[in-house]
PDB file of N, CA and C in Angstrom:
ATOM      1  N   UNK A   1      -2.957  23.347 -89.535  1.00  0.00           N
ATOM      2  CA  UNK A   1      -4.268  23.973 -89.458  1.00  0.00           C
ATOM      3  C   UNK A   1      -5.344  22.903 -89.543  1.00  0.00           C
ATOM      4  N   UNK A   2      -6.139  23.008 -88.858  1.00  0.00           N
ATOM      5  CA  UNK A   2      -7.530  22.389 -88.686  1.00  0.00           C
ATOM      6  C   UNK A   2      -8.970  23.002 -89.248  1.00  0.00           C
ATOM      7  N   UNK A   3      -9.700  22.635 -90.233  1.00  0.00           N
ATOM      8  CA  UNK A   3     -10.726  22.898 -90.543  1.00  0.00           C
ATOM      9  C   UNK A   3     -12.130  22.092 -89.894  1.00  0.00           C
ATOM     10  N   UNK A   4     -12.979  22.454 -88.702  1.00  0.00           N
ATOM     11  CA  UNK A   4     -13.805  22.011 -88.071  1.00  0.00           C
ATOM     12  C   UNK A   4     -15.319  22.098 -88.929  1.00  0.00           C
ATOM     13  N   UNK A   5     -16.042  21.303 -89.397  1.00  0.00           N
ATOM     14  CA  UNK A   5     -17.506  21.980 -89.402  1.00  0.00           C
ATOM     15  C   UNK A   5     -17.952  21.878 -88.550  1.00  0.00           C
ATOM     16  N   UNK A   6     -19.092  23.209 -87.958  1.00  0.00           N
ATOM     17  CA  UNK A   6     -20.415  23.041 -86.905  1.00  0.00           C
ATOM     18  C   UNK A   6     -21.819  23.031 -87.632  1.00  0.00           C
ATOM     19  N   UNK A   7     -22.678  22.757 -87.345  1.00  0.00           N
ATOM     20  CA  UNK A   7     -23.608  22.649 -87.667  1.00  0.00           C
ATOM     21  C   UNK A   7     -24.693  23.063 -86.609  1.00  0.00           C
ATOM     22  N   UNK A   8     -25.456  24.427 -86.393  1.00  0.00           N
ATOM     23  CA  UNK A   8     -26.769  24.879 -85.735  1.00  0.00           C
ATOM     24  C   UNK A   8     -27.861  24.783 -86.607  1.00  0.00           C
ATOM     25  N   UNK A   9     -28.824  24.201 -86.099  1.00  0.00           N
ATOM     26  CA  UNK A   9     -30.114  24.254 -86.749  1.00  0.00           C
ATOM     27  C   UNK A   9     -29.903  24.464 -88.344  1.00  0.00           C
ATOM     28  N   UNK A  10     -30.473  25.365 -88.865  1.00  0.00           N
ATOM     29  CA  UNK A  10     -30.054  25.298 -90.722  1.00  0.00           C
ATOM     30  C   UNK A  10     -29.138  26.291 -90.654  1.00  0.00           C
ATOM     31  N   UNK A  11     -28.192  26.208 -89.913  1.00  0.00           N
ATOM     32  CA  UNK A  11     -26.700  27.165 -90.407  1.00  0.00           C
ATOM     33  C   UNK A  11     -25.669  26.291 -90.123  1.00  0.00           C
ATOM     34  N   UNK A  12     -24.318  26.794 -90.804  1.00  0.00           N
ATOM     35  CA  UNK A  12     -23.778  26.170 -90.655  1.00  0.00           C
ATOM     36  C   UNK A  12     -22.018  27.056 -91.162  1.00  0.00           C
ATOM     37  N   UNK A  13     -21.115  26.096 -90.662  1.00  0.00           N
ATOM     38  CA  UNK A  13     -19.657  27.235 -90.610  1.00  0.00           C
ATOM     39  C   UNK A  13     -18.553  26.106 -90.946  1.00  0.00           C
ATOM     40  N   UNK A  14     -17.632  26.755 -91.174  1.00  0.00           N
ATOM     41  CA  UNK A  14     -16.515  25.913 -91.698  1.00  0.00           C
ATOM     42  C   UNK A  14     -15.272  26.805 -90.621  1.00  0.00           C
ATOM     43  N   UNK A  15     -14.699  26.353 -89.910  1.00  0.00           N
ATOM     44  CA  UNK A  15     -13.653  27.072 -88.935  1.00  0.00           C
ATOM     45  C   UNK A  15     -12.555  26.642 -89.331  1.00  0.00           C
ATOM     46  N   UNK A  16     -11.976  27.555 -89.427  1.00  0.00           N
ATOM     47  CA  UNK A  16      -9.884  27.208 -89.272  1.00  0.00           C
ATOM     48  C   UNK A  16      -9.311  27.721 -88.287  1.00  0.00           C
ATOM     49  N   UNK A  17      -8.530  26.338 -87.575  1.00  0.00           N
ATOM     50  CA  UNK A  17      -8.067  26.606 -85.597  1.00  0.00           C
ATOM     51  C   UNK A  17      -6.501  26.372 -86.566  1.00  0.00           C
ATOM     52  N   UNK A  18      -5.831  26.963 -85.467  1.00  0.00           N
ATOM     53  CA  UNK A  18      -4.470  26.642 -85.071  1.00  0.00           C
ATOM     54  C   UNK A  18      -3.678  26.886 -84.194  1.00  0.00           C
ATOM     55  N   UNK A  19      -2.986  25.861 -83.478  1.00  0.00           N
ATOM     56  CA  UNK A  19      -2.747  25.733 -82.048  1.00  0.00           C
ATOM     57  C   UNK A  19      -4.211  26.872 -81.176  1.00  0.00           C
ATOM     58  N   UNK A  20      -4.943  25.756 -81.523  1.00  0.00           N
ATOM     59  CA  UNK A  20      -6.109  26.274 -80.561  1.00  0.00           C
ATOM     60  C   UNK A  20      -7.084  27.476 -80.865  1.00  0.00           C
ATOM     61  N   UNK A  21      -6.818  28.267 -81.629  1.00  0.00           N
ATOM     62  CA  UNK A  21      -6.766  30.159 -82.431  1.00  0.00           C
ATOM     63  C   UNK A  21      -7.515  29.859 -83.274  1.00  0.00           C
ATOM     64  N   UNK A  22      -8.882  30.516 -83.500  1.00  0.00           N
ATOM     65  CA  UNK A  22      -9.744  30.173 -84.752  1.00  0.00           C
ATOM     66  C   UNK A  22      -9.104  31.346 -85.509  1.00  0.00           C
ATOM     67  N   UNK A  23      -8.926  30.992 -87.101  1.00  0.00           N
ATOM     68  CA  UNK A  23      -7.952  32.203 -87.827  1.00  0.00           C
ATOM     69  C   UNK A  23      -9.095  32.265 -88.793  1.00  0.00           C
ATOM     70  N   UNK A  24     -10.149  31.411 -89.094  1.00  0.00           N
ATOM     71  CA  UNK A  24     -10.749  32.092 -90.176  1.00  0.00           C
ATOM     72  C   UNK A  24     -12.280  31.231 -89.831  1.00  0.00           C
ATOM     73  N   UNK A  25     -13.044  31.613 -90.733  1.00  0.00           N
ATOM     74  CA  UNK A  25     -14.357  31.107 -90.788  1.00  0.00           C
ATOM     75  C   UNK A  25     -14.917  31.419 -91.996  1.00  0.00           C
ATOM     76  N   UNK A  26     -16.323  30.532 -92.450  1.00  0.00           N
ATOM     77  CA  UNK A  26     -16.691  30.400 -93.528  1.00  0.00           C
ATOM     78  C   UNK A  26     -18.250  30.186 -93.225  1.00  0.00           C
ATOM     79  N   UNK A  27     -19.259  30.722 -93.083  1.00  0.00           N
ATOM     80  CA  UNK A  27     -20.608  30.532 -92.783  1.00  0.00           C
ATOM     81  C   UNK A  27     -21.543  30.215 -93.756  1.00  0.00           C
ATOM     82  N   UNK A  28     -22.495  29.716 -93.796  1.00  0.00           N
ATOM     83  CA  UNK A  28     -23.567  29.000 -94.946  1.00  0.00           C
ATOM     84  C   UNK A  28     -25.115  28.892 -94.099  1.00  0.00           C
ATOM     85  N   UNK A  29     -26.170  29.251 -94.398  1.00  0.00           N
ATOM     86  CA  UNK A  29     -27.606  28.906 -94.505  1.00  0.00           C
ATOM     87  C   UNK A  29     -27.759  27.391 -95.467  1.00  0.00           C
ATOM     88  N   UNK A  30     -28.662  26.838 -94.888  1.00  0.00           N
ATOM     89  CA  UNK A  30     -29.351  25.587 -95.509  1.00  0.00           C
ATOM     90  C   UNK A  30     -30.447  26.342 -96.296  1.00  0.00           C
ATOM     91  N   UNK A  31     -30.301  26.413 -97.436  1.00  0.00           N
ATOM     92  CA  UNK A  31     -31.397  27.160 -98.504  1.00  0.00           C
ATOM     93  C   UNK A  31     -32.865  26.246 -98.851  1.00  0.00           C
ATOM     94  N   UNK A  32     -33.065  25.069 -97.805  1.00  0.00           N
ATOM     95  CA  UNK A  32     -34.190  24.013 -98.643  1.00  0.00           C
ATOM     96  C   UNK A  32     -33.594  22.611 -98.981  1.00  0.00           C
ATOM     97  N   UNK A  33     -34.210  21.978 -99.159  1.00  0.00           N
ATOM     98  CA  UNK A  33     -33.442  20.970 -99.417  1.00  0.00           C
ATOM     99  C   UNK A  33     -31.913  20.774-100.529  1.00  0.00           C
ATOM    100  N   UNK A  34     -31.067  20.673-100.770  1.00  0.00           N
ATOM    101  CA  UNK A  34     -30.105  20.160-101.189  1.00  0.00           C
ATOM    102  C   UNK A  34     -29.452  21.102-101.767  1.00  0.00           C
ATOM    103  N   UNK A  35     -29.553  22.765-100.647  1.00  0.00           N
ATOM    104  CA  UNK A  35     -28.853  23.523-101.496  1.00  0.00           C
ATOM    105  C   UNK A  35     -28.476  24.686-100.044  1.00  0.00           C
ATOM    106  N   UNK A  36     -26.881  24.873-100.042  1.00  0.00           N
ATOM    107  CA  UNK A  36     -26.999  26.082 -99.231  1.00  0.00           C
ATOM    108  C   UNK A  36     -25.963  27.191-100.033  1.00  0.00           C
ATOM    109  N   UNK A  37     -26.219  28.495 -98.899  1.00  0.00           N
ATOM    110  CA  UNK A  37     -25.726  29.120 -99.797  1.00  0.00           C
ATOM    111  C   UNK A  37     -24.621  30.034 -98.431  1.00  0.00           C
ATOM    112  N   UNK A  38     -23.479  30.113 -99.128  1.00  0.00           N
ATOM    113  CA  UNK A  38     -22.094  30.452 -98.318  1.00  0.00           C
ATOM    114  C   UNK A  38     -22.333  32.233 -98.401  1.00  0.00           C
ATOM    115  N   UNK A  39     -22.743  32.529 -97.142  1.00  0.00           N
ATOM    116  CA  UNK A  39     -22.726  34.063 -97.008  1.00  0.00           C
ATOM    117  C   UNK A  39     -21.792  34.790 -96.495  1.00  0.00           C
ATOM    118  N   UNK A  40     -20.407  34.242 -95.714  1.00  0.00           N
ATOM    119  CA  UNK A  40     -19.447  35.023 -95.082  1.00  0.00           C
ATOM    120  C   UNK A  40     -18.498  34.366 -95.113  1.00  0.00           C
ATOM    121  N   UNK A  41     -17.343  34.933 -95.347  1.00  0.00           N
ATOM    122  CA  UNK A  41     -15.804  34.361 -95.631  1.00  0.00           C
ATOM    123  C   UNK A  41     -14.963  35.344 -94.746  1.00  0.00           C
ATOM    124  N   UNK A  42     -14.461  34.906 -93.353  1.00  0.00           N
ATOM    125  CA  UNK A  42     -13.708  35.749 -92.968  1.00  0.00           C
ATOM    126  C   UNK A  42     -12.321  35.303 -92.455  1.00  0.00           C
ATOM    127  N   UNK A  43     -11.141  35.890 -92.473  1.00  0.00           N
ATOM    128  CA  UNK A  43      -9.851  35.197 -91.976  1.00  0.00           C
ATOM    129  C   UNK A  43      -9.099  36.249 -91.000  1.00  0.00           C
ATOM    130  N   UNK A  44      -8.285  35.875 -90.383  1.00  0.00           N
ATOM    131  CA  UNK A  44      -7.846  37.240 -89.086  1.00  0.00           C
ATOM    132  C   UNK A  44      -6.771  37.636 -89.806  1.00  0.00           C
ATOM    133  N   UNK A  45      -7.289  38.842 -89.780  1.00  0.00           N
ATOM    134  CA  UNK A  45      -5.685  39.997 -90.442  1.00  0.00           C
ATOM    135  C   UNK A  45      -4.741  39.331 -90.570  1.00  0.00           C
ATOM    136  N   UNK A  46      -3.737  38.994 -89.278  1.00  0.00           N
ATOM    137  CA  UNK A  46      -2.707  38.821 -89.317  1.00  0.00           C
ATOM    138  C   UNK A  46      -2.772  36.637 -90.224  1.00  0.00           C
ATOM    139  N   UNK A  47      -3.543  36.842 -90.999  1.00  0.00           N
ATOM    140  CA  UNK A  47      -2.828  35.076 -91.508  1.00  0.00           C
ATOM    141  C   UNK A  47      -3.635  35.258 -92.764  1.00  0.00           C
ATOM    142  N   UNK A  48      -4.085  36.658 -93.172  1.00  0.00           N
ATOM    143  CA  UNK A  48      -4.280  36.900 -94.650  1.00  0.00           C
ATOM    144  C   UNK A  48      -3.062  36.240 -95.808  1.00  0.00           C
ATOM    145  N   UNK A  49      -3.216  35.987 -96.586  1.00  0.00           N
ATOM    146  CA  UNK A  49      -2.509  35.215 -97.769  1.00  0.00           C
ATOM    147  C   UNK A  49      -1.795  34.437 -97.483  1.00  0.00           C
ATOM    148  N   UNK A  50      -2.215  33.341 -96.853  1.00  0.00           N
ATOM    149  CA  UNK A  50      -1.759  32.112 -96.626  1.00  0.00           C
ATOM    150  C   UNK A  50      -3.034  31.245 -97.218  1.00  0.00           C
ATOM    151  N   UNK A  51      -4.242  31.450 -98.070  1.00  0.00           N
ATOM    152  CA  UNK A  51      -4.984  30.812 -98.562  1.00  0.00           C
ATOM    153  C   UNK A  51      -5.814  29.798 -97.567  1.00  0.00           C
ATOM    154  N   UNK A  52      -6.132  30.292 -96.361  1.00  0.00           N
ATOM    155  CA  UNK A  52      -6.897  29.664 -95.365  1.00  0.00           C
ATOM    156  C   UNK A  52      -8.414  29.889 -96.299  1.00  0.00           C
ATOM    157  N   UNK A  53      -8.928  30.865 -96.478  1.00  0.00           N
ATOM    158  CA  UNK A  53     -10.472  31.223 -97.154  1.00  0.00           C
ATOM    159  C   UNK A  53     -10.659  30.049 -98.631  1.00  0.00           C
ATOM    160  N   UNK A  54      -9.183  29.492 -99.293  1.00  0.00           N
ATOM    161  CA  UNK A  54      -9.644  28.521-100.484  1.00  0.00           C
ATOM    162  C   UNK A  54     -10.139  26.891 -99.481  1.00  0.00           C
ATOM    163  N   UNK A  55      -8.277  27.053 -98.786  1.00  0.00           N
ATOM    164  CA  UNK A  55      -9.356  25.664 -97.543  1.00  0.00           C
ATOM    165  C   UNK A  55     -10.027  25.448 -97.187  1.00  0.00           C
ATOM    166  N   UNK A  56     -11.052  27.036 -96.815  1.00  0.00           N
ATOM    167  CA  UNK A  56     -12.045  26.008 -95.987  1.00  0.00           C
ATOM    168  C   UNK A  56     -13.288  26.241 -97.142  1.00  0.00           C
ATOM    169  N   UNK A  57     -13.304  26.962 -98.486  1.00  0.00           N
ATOM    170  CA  UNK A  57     -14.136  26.501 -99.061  1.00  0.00           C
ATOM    171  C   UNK A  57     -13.409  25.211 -99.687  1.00  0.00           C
ATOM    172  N   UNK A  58     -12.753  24.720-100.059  1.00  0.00           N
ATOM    173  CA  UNK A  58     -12.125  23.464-100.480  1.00  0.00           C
ATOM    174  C   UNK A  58     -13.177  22.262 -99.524  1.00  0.00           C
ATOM    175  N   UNK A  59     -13.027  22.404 -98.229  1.00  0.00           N
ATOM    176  CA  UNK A  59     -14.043  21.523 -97.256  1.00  0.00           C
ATOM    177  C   UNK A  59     -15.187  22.197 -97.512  1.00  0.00           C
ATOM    178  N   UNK A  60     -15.968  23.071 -98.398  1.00  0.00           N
ATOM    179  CA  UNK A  60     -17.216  23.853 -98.348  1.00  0.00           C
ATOM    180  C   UNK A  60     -17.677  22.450 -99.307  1.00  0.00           C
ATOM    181  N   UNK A  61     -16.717  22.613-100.520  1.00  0.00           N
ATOM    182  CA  UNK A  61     -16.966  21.988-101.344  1.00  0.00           C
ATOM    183  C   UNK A  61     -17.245  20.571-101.409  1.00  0.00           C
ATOM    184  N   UNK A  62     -15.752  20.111-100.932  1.00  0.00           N
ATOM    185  CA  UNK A  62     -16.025  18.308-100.465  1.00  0.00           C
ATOM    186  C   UNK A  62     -17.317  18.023-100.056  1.00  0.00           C
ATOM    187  N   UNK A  63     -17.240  18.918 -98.344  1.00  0.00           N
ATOM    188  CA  UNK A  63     -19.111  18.714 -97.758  1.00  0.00           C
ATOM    189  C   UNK A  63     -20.355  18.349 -98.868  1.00  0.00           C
ATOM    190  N   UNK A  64     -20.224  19.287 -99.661  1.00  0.00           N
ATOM    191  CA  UNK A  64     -20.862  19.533-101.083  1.00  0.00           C
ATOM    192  C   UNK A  64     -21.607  18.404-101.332  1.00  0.00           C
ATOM    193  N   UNK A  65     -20.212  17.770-102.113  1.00  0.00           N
ATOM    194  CA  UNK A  65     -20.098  16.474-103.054  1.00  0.00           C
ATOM    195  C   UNK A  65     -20.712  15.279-102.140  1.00  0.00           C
ATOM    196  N   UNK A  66     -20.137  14.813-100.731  1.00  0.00           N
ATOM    197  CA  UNK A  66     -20.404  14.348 -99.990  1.00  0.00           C
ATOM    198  C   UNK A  66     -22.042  14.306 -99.769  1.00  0.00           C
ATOM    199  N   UNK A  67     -22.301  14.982 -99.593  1.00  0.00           N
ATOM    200  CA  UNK A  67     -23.959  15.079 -99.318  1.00  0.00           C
ATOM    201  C   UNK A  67     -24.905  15.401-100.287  1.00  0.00           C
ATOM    202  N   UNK A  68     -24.708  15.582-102.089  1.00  0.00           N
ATOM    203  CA  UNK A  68     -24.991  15.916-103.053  1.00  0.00           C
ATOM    204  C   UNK A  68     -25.836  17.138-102.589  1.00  0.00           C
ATOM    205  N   UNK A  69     -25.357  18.304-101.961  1.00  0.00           N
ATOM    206  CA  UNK A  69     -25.704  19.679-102.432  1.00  0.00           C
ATOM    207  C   UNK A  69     -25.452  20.256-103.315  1.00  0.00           C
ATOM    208  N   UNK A  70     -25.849  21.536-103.633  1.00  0.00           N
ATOM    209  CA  UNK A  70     -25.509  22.323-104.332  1.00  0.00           C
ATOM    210  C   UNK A  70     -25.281  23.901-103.525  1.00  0.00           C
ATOM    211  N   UNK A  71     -24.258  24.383-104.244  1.00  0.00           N
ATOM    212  CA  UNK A  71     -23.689  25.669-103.183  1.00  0.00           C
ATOM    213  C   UNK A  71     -24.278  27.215-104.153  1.00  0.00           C
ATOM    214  N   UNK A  72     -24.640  27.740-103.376  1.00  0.00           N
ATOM    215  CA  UNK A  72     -25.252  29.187-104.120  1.00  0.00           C
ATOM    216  C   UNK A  72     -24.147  30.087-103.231  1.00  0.00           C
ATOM    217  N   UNK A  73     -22.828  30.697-103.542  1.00  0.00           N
ATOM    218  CA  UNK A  73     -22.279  31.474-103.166  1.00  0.00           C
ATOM    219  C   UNK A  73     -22.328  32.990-102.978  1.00  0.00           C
ATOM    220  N   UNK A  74     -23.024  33.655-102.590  1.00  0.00           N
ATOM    221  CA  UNK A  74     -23.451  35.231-102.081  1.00  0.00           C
ATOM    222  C   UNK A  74     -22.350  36.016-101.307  1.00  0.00           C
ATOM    223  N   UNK A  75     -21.285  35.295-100.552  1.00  0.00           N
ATOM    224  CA  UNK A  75     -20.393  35.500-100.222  1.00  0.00           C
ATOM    225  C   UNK A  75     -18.775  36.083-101.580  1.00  0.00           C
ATOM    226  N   UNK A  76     -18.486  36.946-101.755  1.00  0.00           N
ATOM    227  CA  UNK A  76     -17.643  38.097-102.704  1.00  0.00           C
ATOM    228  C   UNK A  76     -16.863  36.912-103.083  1.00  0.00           C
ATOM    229  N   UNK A  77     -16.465  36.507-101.657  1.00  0.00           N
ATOM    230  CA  UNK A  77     -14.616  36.070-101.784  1.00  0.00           C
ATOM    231  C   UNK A  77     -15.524  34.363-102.684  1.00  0.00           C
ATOM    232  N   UNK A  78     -16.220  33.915-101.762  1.00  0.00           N
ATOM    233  CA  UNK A  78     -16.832  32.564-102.626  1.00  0.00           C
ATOM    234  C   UNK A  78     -16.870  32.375-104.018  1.00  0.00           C
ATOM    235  N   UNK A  79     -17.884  34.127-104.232  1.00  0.00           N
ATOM    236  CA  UNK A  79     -19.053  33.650-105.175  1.00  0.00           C
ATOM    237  C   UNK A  79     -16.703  33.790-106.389  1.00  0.00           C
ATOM    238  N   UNK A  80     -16.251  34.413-105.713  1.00  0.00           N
ATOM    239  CA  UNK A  80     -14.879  34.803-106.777  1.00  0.00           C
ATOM    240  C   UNK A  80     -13.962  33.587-107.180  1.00  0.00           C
ATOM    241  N   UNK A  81     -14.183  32.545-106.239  1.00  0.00           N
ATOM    242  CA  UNK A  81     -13.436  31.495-106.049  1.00  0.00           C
ATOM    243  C   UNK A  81     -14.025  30.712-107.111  1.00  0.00           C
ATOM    244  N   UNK A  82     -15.305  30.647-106.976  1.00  0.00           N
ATOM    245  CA  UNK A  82     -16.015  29.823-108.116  1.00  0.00           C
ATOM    246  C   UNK A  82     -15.875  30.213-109.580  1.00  0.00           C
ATOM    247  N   UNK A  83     -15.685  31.241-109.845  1.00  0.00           N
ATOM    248  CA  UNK A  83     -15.724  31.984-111.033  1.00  0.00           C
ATOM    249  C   UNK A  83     -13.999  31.867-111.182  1.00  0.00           C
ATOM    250  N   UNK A  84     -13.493  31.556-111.200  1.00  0.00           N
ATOM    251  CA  UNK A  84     -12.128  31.391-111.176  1.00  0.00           C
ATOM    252  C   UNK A  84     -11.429  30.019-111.464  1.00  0.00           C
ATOM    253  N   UNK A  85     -12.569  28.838-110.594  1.00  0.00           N
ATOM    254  CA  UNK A  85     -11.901  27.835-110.930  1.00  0.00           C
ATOM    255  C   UNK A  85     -13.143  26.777-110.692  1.00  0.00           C
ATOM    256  N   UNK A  86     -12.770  26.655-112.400  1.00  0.00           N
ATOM    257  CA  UNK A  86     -13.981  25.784-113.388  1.00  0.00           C
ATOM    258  C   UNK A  86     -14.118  23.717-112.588  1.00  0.00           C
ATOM    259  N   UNK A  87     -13.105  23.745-112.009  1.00  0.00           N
ATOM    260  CA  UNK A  87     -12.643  22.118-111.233  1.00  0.00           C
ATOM    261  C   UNK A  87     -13.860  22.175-109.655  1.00  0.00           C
ATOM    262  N   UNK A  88     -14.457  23.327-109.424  1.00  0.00           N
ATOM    263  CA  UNK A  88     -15.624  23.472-108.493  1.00  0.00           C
ATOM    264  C   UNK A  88     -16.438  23.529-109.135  1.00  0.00           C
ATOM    265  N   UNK A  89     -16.832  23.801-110.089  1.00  0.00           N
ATOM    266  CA  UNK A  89     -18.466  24.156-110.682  1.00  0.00           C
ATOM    267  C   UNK A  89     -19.255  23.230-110.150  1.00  0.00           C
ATOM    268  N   UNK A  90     -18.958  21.862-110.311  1.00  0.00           N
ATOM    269  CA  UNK A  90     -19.588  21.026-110.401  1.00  0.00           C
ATOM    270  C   UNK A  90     -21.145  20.766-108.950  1.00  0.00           C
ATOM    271  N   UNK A  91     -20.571  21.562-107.746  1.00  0.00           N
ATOM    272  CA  UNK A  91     -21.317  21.932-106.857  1.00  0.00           C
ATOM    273  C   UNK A  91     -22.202  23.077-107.186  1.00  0.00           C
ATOM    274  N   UNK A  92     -22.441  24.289-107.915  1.00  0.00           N
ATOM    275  CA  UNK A  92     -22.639  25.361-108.169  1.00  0.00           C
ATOM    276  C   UNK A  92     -24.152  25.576-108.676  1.00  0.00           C
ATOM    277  N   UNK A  93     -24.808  26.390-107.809  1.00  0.00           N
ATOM    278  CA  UNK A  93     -25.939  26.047-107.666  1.00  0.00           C
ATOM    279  C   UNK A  93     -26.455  27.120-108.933  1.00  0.00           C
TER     280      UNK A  93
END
């Protein structure tokens, strides 16, 4: 599996391809300077619980650190991921 970022104007997505097949996605707004916030977490039915939605916030996160943002999660599955595991906070807006 492949996790791509795109980047449009102040939005922005986290994709998971395989053999070619986008299976999931992860979308974010640029909130202002040094902060966005992850509004949609989606993965295709058929490749539910295989933990594609922690990967590509896993790259939500790295991005994060990488660019010293901070992440405001509004997104269920996100804002749940964060609240779960204290080794992300550190991005957490």
């Amino acid at each position: 599996m492949l996790v791509k970022h795109e980047v449009s104007g102040n939005k922005g997505a986290f994709i998971a391809e395989e053999d070619g097949k986008k299976i999931g996605e992860m979308t974010y707004s640029q909130a202002g300077p040094g902060k966005i916030i992850i509004d949609h977490t989606e993965v295709d039915p058929e490749e539910k619980g295989k933990g594609i939605g922690s990967i590509m916030l896993e790259k939500a996160v790295t991005h994060a650190r990488e660019n010293n943002l901070k992440i405001m999660p509004l997104c269920p599955f996100a804002k749940a991921q964060f609240d779960r595991d204290v080794n992300i906070r550190d991005v957490l807006f």
